[in-house]
Protein backbone atom coordinates (compact mmCIF):
# COMPACT_ATOMS: atom_id res chain seq x y z
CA UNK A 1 -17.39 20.43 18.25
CA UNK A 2 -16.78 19.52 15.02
CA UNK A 3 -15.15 15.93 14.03
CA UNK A 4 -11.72 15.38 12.10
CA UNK A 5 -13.08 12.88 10.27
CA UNK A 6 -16.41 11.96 9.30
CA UNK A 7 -17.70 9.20 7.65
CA UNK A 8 -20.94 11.06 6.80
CA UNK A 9 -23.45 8.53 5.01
CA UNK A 10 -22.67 5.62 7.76
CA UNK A 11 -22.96 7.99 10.61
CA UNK A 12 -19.42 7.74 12.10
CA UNK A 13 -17.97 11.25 13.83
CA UNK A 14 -14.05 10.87 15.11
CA UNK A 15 -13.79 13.84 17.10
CA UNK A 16 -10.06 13.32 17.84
CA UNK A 17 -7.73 11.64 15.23
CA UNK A 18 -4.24 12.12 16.21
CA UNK A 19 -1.55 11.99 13.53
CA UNK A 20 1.22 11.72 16.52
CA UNK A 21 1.14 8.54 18.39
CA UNK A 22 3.72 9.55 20.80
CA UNK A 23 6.43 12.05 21.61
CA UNK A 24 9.62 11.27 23.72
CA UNK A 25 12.25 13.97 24.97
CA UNK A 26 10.75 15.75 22.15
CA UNK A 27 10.83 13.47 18.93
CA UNK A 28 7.60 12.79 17.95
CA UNK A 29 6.74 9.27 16.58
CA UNK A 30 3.89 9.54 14.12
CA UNK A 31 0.97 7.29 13.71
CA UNK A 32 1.64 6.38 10.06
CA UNK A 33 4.84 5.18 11.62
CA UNK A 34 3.21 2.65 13.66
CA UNK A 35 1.21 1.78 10.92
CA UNK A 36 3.92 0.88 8.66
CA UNK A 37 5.85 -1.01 11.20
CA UNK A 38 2.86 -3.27 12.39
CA UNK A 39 2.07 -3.84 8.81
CA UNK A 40 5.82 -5.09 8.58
CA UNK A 41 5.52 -7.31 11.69
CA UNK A 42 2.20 -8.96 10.79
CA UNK A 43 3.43 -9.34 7.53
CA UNK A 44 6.70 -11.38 8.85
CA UNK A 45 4.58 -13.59 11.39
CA UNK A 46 2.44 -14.41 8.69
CA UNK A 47 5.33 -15.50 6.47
CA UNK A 48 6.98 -17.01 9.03
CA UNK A 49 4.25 -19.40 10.27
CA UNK A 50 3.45 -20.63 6.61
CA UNK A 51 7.16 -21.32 6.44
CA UNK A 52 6.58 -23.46 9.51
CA UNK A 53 3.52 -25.51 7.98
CA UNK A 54 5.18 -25.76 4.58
CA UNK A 55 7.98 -27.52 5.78
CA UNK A 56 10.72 -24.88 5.14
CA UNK A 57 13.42 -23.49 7.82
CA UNK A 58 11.33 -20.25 8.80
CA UNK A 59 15.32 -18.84 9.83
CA UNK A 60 15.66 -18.25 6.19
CA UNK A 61 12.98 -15.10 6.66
CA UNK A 62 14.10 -14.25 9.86
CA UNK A 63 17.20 -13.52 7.72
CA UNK A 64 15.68 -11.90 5.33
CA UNK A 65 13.67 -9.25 7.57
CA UNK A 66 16.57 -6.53 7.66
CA UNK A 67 17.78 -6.46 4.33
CA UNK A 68 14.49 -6.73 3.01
CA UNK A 69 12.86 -4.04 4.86
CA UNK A 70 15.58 -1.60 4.61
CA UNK A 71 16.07 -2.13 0.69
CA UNK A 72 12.42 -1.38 0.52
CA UNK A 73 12.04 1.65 2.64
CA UNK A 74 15.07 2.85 0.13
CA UNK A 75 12.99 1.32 -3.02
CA UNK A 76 9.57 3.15 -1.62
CA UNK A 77 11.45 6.56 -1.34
CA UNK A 78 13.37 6.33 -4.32
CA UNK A 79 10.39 5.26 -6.45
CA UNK A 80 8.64 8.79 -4.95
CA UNK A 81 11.05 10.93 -5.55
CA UNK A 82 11.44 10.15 -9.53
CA UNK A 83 8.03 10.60 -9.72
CA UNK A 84 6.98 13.40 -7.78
CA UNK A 85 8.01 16.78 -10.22
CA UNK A 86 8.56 18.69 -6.51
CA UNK A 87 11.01 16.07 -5.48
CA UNK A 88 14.30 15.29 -5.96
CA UNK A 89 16.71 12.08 -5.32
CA UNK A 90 19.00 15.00 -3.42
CA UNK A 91 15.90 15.01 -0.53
CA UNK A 92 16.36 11.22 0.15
CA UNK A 93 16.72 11.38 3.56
CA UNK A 94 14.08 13.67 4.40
CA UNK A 95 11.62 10.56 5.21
CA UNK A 96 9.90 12.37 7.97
CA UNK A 97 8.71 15.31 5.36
CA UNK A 98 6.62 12.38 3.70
CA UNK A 99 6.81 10.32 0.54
CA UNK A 100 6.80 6.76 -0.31
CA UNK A 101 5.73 5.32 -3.16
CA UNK A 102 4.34 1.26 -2.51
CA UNK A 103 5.24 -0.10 -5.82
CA UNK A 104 9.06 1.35 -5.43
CA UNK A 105 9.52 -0.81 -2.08
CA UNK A 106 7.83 -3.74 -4.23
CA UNK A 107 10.39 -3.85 -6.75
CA UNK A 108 12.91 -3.58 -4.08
CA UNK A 109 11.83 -5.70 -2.01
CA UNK A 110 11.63 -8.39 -4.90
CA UNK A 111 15.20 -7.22 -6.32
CA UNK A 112 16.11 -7.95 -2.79
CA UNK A 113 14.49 -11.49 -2.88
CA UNK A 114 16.54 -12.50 -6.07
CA UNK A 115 19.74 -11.45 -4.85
CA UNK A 116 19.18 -13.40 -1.46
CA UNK A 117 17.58 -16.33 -2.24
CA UNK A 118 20.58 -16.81 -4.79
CA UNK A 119 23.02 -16.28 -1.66
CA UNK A 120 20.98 -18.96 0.09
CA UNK A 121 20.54 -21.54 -2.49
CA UNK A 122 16.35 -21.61 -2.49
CA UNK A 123 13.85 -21.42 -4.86
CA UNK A 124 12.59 -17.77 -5.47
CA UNK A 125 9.25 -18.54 -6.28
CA UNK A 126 8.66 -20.77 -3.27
CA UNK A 127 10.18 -17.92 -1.33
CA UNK A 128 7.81 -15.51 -2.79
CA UNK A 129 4.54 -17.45 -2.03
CA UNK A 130 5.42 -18.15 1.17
CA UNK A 131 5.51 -13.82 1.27
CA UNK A 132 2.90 -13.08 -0.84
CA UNK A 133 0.27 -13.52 1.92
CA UNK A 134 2.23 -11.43 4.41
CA UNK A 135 3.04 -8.72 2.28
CA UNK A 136 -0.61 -8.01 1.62
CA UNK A 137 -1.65 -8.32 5.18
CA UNK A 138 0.94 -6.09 5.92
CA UNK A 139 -0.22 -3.70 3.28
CA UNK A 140 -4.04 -3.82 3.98
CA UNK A 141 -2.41 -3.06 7.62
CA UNK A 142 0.04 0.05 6.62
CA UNK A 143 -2.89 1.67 4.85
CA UNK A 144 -4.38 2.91 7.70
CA UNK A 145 -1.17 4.96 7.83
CA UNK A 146 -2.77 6.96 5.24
CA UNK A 147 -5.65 7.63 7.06
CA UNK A 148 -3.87 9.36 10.20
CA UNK A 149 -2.03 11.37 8.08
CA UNK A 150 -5.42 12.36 5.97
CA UNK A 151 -3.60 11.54 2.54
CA UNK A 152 -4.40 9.72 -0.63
CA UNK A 153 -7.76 9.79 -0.66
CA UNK A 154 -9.72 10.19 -3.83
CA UNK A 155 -12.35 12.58 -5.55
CA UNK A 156 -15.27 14.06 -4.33
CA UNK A 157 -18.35 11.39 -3.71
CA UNK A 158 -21.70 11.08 -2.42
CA UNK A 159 -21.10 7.35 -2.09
CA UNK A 160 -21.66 5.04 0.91
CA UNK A 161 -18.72 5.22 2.55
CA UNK A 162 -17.76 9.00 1.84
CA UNK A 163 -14.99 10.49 4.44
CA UNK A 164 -15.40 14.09 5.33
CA UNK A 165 -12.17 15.88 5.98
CA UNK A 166 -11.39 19.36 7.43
CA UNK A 167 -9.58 21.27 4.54
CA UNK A 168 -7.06 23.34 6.99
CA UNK A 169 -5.73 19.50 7.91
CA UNK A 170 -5.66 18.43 4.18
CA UNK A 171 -3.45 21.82 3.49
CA UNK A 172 -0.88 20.32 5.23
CA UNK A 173 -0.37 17.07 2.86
CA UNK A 174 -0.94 18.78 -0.39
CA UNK A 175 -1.18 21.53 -2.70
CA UNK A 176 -4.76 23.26 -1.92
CA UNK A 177 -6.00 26.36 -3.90
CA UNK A 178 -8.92 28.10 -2.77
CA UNK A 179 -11.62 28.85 -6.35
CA UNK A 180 -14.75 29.88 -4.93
CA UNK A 181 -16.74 27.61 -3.25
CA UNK A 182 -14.37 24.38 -4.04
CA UNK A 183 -10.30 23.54 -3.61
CA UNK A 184 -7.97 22.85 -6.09
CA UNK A 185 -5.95 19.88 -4.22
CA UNK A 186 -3.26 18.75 -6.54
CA UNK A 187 -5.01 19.62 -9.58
CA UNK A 188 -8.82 17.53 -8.64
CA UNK A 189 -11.67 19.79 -7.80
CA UNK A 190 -13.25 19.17 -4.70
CA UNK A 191 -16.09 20.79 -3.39
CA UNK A 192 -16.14 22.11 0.05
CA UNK A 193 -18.90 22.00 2.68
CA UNK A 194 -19.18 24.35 5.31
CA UNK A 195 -20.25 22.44 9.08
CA UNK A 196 -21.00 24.91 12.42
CA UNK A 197 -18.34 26.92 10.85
CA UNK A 198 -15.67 24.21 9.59
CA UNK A 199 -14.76 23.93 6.18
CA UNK A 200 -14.95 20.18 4.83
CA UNK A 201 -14.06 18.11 2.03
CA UNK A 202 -15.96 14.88 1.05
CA UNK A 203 -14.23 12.18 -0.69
CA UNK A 204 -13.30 8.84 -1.42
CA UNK A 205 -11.56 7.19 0.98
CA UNK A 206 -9.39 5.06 -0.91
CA UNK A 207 -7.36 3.91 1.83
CA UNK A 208 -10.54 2.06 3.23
CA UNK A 209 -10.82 0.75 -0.24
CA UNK A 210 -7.31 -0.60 -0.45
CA UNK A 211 -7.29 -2.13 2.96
CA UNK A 212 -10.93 -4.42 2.26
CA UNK A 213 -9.49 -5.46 -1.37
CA UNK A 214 -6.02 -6.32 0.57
CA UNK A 215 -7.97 -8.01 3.19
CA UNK A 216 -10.27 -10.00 0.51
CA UNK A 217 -6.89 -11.04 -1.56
CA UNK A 218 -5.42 -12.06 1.90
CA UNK A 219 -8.39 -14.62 2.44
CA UNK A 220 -8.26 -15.59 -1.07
CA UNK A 221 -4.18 -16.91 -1.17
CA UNK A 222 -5.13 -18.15 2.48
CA UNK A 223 -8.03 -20.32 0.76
CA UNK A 224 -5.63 -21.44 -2.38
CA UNK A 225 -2.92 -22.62 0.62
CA UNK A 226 -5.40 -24.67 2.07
CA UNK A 227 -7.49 -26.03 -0.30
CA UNK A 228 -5.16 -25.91 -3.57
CA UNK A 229 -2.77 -28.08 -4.87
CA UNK A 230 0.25 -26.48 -4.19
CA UNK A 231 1.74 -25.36 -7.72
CA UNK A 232 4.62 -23.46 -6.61
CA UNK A 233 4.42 -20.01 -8.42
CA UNK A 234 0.26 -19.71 -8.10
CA UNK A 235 0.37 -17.63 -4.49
CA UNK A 236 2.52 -15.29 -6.10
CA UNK A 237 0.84 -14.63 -9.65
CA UNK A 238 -2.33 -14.68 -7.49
CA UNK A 239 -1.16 -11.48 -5.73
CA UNK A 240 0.52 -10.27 -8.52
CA UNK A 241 -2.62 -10.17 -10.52
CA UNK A 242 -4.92 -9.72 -7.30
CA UNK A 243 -3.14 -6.60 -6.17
CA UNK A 244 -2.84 -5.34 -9.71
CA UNK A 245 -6.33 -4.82 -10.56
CA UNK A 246 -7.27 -3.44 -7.09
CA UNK A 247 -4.76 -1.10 -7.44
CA UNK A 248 -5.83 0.15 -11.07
CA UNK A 249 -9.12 0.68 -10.14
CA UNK A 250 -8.03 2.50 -6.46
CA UNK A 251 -5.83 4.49 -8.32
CA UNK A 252 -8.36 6.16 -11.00
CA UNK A 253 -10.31 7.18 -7.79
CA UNK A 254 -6.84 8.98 -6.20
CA UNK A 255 -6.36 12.67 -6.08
CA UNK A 256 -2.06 12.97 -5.57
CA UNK A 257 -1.37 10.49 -8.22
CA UNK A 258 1.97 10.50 -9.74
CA UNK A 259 2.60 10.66 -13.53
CA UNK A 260 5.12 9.69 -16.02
CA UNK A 261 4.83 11.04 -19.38
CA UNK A 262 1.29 12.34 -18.54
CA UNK A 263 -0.31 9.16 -17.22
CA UNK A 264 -0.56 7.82 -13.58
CA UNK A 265 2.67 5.58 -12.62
CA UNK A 266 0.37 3.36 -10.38
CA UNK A 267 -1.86 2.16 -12.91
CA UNK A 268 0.80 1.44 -15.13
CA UNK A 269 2.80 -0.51 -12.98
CA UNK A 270 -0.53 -2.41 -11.97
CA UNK A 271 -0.72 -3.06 -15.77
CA UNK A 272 2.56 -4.54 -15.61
CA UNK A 273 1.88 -7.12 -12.52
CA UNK A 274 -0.91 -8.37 -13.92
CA UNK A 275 0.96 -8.73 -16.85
CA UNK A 276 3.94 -10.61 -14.84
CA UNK A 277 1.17 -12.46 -12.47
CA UNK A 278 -0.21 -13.88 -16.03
CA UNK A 279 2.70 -14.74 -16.90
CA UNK A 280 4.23 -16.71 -13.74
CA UNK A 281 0.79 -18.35 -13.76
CA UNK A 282 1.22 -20.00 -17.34
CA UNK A 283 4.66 -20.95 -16.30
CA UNK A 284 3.31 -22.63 -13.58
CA UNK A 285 1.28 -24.49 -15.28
CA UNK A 286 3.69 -25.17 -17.77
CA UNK A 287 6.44 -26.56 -15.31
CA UNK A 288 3.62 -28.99 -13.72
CA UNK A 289 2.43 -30.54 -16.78
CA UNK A 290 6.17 -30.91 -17.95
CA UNK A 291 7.02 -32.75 -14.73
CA UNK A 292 4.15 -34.74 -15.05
CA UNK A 293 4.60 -36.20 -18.54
């Protein structure tokens, strides 16, 4: 039998990998789903229990778990469908066909932030660091959505940690063109290896990536809670700046990026949080030194 995914260099065959977690009367609940939503919930624990130690009323995010999470859903689609040239805003509500775009919920999600933090009269910044280390849990978490659904992945490697996939699964995520002995999948040219029969792919597997740099920035803010000196602003240009990079680099690996004007909206939009992280760092800074003179 040959495995849905194989992690070839470490050894590691997954015969089975289901992308449906579970069907009732019918309606099938997917595993990138489940993903997603535990992401969300681990990511709201998180926040809530640093709201707890910091001193603040942890209601405030209990509060802010609906709006949030529904403006960002609508941010995450949104921010695919401008993007993708296949897509239009018309096919909003098609969410089960596929298609969310991380940085779009981001932006929401922060737009969201503003407006109700303003509502409830507390700082935004404070707000944000107490989320920052929840939202990348969460993310390293929702990744592995990616991995059920045998999407975003990245170019063809002989690397370490290279994930073989069967092609007639990856033809239903993407554009695949059969030239010879390779695909075309959405415009990258990716070998393909032939197993007892069963046509493979071999590439990156960027969610993997994505998750361990998530998992490394989580430890990181966790460290600068605990050991720093509190500068209100720092957990949130930390991630801003943290994320950034690890996204940049992730996303020069990706095969199903999507452009604007010719270049990959991901890596500009890292460009930009660094940018911002930098920036809410300095003001940091700034605002401490200030209150200290």
């Amino acid at each position: 039998m040959s495995p849905d995914i194989w992690f070839y260099n470490l050894g590691i065959k997954l015969e089975s990998v289901p992308k449906v977690f579970l069907s009732v009367g019918g309606f099938d609940i997917y595993c990138y789903g489940v993903c997603i939503a535990l992401g969300m919930l681990f990511g709201y624990l998180t926040a809530v229990r640093q709201a707890k130690a910091t001193g603040q009323n942890p209601e405030i995010y209990g509060d802010f778990v609906l709006p949030g999470i529904l403006f960002s859903i609508c941010g995450a689609r949104l921010g695919y469908l401008i993007f993708d040239e296949s897509s239009s805003v018309l096919d909003f509500f098609g969410f089960r066909d596929g298609g969310l775009q991380i940085y779009g919920g981001i932006l929401a999600g922060l737009l969201t932030a503003f407006v109700f933090t303003k509502i409830k009269k507390v700082s935004l910044l404070t707000f944000c660091d107490t989320c920052a280390r929840g939202l990348v849990l969460g993310q390293a978490v929702g990744r592995w959505g990616n991995f059920f659904n045998r999407e975003a992945f990245g170019k063809a490697t002989e690397g370490l940690f290279a994930m073989r996939l069967k092609v007639e699964q990856v033809k239903a995520v993407g554009n695949v063109v059969r030239e010879g002995e390779n695909i075309i999948y959405n415009g990258a040219e990716l070998p393909v290896i032939d197993f007892n029969g069963t046509e493979y792919i071999q590439v990156h597997p960027t969610f993997l990536y994505e998750c361990l740099w998530n998992l490394g920035l989580f430890v990181v803010l966790t460290f600068i809670l605990k050991f720093g000196k509190g500068k209100k602003g720092t957990l949130t240009a930390v991630y801003l700046i943290g994320y950034g990079v690890g996204r940049f680099w992730i996303e020069s690996l990706r095969t199903d990026q999507l452009k604007l004007l010719g270049l990959p909206v991901s890596m500009l939009i890292s460009v930009i949080m660094i940018i911002a992280g930098a920036i809410i760092f300095i003001y940091s800074k700034y605002t401490e030194k200030k209150k200290a003179a």
